[in-house]
N, C-alpha and C. Protein backbone atom coordinates (compact mmCIF):
# COMPACT_ATOMS: atom_id res chain seq x y z
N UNK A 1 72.15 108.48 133.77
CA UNK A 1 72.16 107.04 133.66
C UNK A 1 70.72 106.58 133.48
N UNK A 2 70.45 105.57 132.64
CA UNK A 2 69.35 105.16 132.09
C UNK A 2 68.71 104.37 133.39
N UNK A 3 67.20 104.12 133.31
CA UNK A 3 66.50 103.41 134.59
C UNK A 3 67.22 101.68 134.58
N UNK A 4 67.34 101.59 133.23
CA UNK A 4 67.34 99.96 133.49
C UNK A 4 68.93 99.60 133.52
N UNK A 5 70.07 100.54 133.29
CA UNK A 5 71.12 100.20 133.47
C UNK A 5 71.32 100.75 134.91
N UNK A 6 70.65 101.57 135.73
CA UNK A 6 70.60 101.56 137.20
C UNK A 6 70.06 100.05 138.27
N UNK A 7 69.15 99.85 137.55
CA UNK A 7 68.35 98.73 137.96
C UNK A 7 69.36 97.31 137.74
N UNK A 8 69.78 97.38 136.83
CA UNK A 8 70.39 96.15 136.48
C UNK A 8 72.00 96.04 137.43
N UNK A 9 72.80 97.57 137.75
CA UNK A 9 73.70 97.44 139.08
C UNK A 9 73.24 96.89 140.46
N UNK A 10 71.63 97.48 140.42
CA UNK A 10 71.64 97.47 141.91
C UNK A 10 71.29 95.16 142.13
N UNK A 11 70.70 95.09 141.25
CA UNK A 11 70.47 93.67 141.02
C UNK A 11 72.13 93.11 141.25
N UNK A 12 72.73 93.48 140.62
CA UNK A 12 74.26 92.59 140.20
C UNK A 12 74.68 92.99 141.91
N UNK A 13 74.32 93.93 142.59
CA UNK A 13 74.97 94.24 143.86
C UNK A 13 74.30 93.77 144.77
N UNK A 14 73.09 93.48 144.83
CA UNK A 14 72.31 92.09 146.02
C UNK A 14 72.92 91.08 145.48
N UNK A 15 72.63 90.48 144.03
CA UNK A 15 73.41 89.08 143.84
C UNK A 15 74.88 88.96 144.61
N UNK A 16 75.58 89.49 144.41
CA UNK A 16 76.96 89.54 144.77
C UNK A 16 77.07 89.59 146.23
N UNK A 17 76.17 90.10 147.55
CA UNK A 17 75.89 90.38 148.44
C UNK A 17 75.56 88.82 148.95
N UNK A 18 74.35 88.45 148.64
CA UNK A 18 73.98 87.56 148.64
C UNK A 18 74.70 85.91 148.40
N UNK A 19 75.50 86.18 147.42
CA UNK A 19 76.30 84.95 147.11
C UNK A 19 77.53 85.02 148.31
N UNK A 20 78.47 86.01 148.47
CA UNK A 20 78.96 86.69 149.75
C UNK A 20 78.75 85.67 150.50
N UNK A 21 77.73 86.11 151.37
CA UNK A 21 77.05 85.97 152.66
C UNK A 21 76.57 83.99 152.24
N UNK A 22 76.19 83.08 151.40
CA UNK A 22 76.69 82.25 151.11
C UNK A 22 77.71 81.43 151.39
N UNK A 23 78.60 81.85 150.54
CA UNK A 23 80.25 81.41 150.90
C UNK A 23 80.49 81.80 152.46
N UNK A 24 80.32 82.39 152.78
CA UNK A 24 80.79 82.55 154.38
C UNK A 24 80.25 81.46 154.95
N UNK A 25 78.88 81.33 155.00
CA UNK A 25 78.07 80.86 155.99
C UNK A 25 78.47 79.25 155.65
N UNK A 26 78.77 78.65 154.36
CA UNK A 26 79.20 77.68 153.70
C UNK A 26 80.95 76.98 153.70
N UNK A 27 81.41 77.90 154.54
CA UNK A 27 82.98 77.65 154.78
C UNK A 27 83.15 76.90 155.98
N UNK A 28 84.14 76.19 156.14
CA UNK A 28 84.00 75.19 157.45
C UNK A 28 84.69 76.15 158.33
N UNK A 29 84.80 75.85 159.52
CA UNK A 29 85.25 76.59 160.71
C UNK A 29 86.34 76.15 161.26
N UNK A 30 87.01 76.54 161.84
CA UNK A 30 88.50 76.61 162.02
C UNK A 30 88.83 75.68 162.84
N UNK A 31 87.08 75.09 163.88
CA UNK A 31 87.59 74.47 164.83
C UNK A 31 87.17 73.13 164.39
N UNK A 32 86.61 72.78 163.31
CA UNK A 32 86.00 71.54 162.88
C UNK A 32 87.50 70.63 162.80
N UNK A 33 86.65 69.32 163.42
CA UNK A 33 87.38 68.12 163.18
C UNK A 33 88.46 67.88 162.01
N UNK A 34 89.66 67.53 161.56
CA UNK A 34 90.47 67.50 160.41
C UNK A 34 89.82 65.88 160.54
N UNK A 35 89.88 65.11 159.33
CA UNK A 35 89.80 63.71 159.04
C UNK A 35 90.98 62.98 159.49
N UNK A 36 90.43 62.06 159.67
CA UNK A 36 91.54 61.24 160.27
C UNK A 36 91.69 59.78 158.89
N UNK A 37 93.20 59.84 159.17
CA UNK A 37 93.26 59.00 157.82
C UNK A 37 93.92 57.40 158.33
N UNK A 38 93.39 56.67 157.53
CA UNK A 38 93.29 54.80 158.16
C UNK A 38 94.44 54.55 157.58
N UNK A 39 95.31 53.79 158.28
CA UNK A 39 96.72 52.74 157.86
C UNK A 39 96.28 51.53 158.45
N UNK A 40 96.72 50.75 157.48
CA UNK A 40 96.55 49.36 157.89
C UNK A 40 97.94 48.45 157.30
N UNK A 41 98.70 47.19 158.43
CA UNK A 41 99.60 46.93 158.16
C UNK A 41 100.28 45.77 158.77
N UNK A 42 100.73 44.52 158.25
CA UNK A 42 101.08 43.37 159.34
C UNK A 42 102.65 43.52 159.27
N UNK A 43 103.01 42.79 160.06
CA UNK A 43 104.65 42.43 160.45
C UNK A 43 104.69 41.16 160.73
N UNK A 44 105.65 40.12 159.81
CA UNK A 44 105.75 39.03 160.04
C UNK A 44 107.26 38.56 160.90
N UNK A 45 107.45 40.20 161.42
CA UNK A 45 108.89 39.42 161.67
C UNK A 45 108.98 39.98 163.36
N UNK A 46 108.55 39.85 163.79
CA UNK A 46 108.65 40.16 164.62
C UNK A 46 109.08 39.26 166.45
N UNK A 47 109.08 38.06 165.52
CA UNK A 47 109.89 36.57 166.86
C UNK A 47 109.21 35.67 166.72
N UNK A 48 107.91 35.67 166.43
CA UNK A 48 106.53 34.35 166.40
C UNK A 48 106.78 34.07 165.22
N UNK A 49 107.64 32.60 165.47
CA UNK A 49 107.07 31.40 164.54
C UNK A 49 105.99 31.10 164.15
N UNK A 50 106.01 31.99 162.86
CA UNK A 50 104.26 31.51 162.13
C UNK A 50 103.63 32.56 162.56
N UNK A 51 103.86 33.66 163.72
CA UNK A 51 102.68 34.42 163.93
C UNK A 51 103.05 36.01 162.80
N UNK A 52 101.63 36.74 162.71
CA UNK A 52 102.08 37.81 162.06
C UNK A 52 101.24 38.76 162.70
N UNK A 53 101.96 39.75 163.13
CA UNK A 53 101.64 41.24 163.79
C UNK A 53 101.03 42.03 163.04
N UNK A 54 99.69 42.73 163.54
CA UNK A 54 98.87 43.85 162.84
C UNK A 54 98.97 45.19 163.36
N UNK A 55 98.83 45.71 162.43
CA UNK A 55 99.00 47.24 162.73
C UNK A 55 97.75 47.60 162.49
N UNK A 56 96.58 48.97 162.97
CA UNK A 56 96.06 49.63 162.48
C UNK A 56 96.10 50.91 163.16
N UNK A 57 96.48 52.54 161.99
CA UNK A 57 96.70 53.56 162.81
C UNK A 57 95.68 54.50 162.01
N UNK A 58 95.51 55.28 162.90
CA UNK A 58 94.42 57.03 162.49
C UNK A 58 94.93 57.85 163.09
N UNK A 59 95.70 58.85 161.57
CA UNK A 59 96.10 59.96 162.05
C UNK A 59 95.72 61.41 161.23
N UNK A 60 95.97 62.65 161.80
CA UNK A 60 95.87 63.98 160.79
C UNK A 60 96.93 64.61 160.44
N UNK A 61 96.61 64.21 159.30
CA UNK A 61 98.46 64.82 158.68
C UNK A 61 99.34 63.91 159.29
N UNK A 62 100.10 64.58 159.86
CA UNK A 62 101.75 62.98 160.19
C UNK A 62 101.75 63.18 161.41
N UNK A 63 100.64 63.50 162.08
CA UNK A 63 100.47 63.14 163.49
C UNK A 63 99.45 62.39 163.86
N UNK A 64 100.27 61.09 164.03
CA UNK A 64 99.60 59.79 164.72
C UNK A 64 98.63 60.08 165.63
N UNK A 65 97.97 59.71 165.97
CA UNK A 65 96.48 60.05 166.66
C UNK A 65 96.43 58.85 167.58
N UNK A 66 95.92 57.69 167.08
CA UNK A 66 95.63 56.35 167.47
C UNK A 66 96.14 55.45 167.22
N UNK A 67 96.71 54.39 167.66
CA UNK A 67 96.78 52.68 167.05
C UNK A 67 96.91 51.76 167.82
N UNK A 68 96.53 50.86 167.03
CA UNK A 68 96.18 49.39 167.39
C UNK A 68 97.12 48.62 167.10
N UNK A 69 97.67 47.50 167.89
CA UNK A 69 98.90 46.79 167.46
C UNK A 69 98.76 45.85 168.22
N UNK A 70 98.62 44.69 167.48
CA UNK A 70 98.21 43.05 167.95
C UNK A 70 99.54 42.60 167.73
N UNK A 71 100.54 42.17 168.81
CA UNK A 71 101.61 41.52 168.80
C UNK A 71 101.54 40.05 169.08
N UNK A 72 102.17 39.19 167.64
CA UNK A 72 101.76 37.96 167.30
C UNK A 72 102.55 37.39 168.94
N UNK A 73 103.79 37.65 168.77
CA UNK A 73 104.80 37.36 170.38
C UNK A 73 104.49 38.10 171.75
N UNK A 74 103.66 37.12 172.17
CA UNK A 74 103.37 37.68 173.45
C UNK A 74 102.09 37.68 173.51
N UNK A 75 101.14 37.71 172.18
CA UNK A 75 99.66 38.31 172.45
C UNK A 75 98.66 39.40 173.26
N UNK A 76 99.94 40.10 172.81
CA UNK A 76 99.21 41.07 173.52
C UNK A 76 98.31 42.48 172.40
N UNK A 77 97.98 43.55 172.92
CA UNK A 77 97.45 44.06 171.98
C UNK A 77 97.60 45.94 172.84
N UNK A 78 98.67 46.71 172.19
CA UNK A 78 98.68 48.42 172.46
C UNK A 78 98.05 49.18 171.93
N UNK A 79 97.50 49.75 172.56
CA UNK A 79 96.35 50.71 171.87
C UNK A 79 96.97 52.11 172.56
N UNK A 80 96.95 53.19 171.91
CA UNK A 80 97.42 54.43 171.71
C UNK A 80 96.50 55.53 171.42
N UNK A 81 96.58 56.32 172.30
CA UNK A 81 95.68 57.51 172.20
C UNK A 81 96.77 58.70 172.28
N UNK A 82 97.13 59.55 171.51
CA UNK A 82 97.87 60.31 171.31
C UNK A 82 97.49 61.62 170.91
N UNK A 83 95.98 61.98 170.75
CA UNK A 83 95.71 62.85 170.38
C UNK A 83 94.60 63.07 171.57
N UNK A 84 94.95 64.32 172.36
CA UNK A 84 94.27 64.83 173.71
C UNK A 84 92.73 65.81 173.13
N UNK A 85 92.06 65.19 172.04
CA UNK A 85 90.65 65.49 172.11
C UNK A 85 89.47 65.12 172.59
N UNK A 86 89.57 64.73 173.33
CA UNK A 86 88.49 64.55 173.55
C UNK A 86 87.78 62.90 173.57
N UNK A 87 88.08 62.58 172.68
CA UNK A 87 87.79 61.01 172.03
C UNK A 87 88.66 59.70 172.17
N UNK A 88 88.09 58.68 172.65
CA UNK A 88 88.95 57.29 173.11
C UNK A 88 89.10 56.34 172.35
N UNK A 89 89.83 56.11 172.01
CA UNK A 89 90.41 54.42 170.74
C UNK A 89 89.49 53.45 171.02
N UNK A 90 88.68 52.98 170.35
CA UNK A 90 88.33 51.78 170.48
C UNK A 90 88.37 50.49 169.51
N UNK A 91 88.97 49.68 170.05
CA UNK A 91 89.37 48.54 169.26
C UNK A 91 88.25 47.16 169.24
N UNK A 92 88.19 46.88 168.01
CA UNK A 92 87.29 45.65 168.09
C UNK A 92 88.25 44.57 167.50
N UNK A 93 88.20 43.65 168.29
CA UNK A 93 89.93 42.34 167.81
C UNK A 93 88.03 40.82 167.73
N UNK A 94 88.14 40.13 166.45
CA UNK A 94 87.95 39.09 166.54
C UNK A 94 88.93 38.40 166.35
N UNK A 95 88.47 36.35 166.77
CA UNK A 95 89.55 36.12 166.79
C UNK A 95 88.86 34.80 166.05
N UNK A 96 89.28 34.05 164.69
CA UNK A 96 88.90 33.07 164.08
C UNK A 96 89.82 31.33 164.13
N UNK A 97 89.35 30.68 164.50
CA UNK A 97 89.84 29.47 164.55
C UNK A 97 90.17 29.08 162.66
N UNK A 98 91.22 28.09 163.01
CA UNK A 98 91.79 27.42 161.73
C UNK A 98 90.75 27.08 160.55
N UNK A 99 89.56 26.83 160.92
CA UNK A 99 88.49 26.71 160.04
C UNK A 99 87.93 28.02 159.24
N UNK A 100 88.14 29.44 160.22
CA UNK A 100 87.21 30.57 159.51
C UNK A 100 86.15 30.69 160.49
N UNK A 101 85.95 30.12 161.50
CA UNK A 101 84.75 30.80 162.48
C UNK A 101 84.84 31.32 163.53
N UNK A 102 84.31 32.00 163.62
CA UNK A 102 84.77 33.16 164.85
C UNK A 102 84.28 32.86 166.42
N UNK A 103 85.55 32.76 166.94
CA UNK A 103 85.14 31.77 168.59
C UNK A 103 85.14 32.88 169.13
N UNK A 104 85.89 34.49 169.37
CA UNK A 104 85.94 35.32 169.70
C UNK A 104 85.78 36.67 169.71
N UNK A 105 85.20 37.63 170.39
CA UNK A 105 84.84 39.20 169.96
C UNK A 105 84.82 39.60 171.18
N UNK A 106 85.63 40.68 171.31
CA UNK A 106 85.71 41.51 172.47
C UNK A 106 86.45 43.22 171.53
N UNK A 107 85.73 43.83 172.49
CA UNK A 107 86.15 45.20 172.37
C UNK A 107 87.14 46.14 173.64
N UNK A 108 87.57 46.88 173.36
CA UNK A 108 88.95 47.17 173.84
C UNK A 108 88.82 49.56 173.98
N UNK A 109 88.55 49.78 174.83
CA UNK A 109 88.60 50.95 174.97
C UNK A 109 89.64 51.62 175.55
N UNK A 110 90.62 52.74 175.55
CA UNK A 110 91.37 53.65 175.87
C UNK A 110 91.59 54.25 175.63
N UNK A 111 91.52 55.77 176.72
CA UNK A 111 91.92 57.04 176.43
C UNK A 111 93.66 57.57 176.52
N UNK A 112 94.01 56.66 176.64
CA UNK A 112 95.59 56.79 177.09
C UNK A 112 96.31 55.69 176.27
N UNK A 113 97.44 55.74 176.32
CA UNK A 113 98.44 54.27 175.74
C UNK A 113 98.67 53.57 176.83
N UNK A 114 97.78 52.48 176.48
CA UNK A 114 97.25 50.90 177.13
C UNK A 114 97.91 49.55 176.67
N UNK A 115 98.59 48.90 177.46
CA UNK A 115 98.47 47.35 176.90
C UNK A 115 97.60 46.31 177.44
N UNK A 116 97.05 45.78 176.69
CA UNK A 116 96.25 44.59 177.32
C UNK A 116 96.79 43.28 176.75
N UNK A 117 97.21 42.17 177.71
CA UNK A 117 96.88 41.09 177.64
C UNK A 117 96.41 40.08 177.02
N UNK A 118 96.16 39.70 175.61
CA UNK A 118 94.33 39.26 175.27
C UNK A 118 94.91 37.35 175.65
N UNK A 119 95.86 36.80 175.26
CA UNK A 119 95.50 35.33 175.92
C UNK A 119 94.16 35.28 174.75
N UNK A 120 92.85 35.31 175.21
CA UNK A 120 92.04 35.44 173.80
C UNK A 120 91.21 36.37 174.53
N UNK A 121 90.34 37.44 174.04
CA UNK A 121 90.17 38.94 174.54
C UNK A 121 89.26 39.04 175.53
N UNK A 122 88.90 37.51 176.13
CA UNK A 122 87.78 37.35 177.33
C UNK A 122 88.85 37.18 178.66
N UNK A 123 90.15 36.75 177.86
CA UNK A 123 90.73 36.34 179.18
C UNK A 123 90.71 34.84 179.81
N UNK A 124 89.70 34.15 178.64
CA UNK A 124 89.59 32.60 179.30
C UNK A 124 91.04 31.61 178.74
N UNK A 125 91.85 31.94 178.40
CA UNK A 125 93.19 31.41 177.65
C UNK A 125 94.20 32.05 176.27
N UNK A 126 94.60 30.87 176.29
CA UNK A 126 95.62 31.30 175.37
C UNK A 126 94.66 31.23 173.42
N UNK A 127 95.54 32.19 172.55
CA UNK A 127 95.05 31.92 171.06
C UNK A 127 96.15 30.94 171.21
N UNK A 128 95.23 30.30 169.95
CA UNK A 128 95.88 29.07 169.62
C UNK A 128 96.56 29.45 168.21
N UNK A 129 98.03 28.45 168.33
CA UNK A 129 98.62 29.65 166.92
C UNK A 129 97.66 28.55 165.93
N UNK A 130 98.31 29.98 165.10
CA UNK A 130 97.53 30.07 163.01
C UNK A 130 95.81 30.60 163.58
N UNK A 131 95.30 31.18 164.68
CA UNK A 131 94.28 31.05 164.45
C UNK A 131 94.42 32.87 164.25
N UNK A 132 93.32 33.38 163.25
CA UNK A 132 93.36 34.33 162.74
C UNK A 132 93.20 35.70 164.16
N UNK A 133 93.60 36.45 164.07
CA UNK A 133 93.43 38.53 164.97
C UNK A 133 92.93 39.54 163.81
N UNK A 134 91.66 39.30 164.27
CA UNK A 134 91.09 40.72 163.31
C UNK A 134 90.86 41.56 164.27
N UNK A 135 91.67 43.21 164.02
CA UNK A 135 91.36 44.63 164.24
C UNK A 135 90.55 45.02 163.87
N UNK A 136 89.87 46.19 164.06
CA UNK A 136 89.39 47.56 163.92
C UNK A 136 89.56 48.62 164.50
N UNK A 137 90.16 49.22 164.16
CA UNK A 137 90.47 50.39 165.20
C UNK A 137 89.23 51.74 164.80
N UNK A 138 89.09 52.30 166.08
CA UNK A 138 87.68 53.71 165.61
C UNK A 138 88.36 54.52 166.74
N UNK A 139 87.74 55.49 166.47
CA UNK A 139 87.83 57.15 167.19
C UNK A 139 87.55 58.04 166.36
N UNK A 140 86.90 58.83 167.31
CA UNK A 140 86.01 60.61 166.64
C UNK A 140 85.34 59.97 165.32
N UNK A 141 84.12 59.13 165.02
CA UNK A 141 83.97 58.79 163.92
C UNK A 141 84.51 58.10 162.96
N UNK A 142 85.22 57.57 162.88
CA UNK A 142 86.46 57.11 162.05
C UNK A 142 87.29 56.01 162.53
N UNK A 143 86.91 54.74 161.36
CA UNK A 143 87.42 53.73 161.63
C UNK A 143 88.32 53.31 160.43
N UNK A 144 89.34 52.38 160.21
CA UNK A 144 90.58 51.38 159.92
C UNK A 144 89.52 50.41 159.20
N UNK A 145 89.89 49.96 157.90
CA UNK A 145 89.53 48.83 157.66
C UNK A 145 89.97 47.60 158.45
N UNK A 146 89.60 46.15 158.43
CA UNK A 146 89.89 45.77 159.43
C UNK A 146 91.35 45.02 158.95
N UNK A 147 92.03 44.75 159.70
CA UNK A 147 93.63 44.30 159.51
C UNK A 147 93.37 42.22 159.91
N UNK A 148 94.04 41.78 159.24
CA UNK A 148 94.57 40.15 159.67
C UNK A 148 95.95 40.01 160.18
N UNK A 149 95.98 39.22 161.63
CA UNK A 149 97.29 38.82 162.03
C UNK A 149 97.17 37.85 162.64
N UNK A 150 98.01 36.90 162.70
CA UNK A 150 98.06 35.70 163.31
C UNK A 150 98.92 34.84 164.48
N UNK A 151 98.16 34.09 165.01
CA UNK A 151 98.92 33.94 166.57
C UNK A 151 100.06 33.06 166.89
């Protein structure tokens, strides 16, 4: 065998070695996070005259993970933690008067399936209906665009 068709295997056999060892080191790991994917969604039928119910959920694959659910009847707001990693739902609900300005912002944490109350999310009273419920729902990185529902 000639020098340079020796030379030119052993080259093609580090490259190949090399690219190898690459791809490995470049592959995700088994235990990495899956993405969590955003639903967003209202319900107008749900008993409130005039009010409309928001949904926002994060899940992997068709297992629900998290959600947020602002119920126009009753005002209240369930938050759902369904996925035992590690990481806690957190909800951000503003709340906009008939004009478009925002009288309210409170945030909302749980590691478990929670209902809270909101009246308006400080607790100082009632929403006043037609006035706007903006969501966000987050966990492990990953948040819901934000959802509209009304009181």
């Amino acid at each position: 065998m000639n020098r340079n068709r020796m030379r030119r295997r052993m080259m093609l056999a580090l490259a190949t070695t090399a690219l190898g060892a690459l791809s490995i080191a470049a592959s995700p790991s088994a235990s990495a996070n899956p993405v969590l994917i955003p639903k967003v969604y209202t319900d107008a039928t749900d008993g409130d005259s005039g009010g409309v119910s928001a949904f926002a959920e994060l899940s992997r694959g068709t297992n629900l993970c998290y959600r947020a659910a602002f119920h126009a009847k009753g005002e209240t707001l369930d938050v759902w933690d369904r996925c035992k990693d590690g990481y806690e739902a957190k909800v951000t609900v503003k709340v906009y008067n008939l004009l478009g300005i925002l009288v309210d912002l409170d945030e909302f944490t749980a590691g478990q399936d929670t209902t809270f109350n909101l009246g308006t999310p400080d607790g100082s009273g009632d929403i006043h209906e037609g006035y706007k419920v903006v969501l966000v729902l987050s966990a492990a990185g990953f948040s819901t665009p934000p959802i509209k529902g009304t009181a």
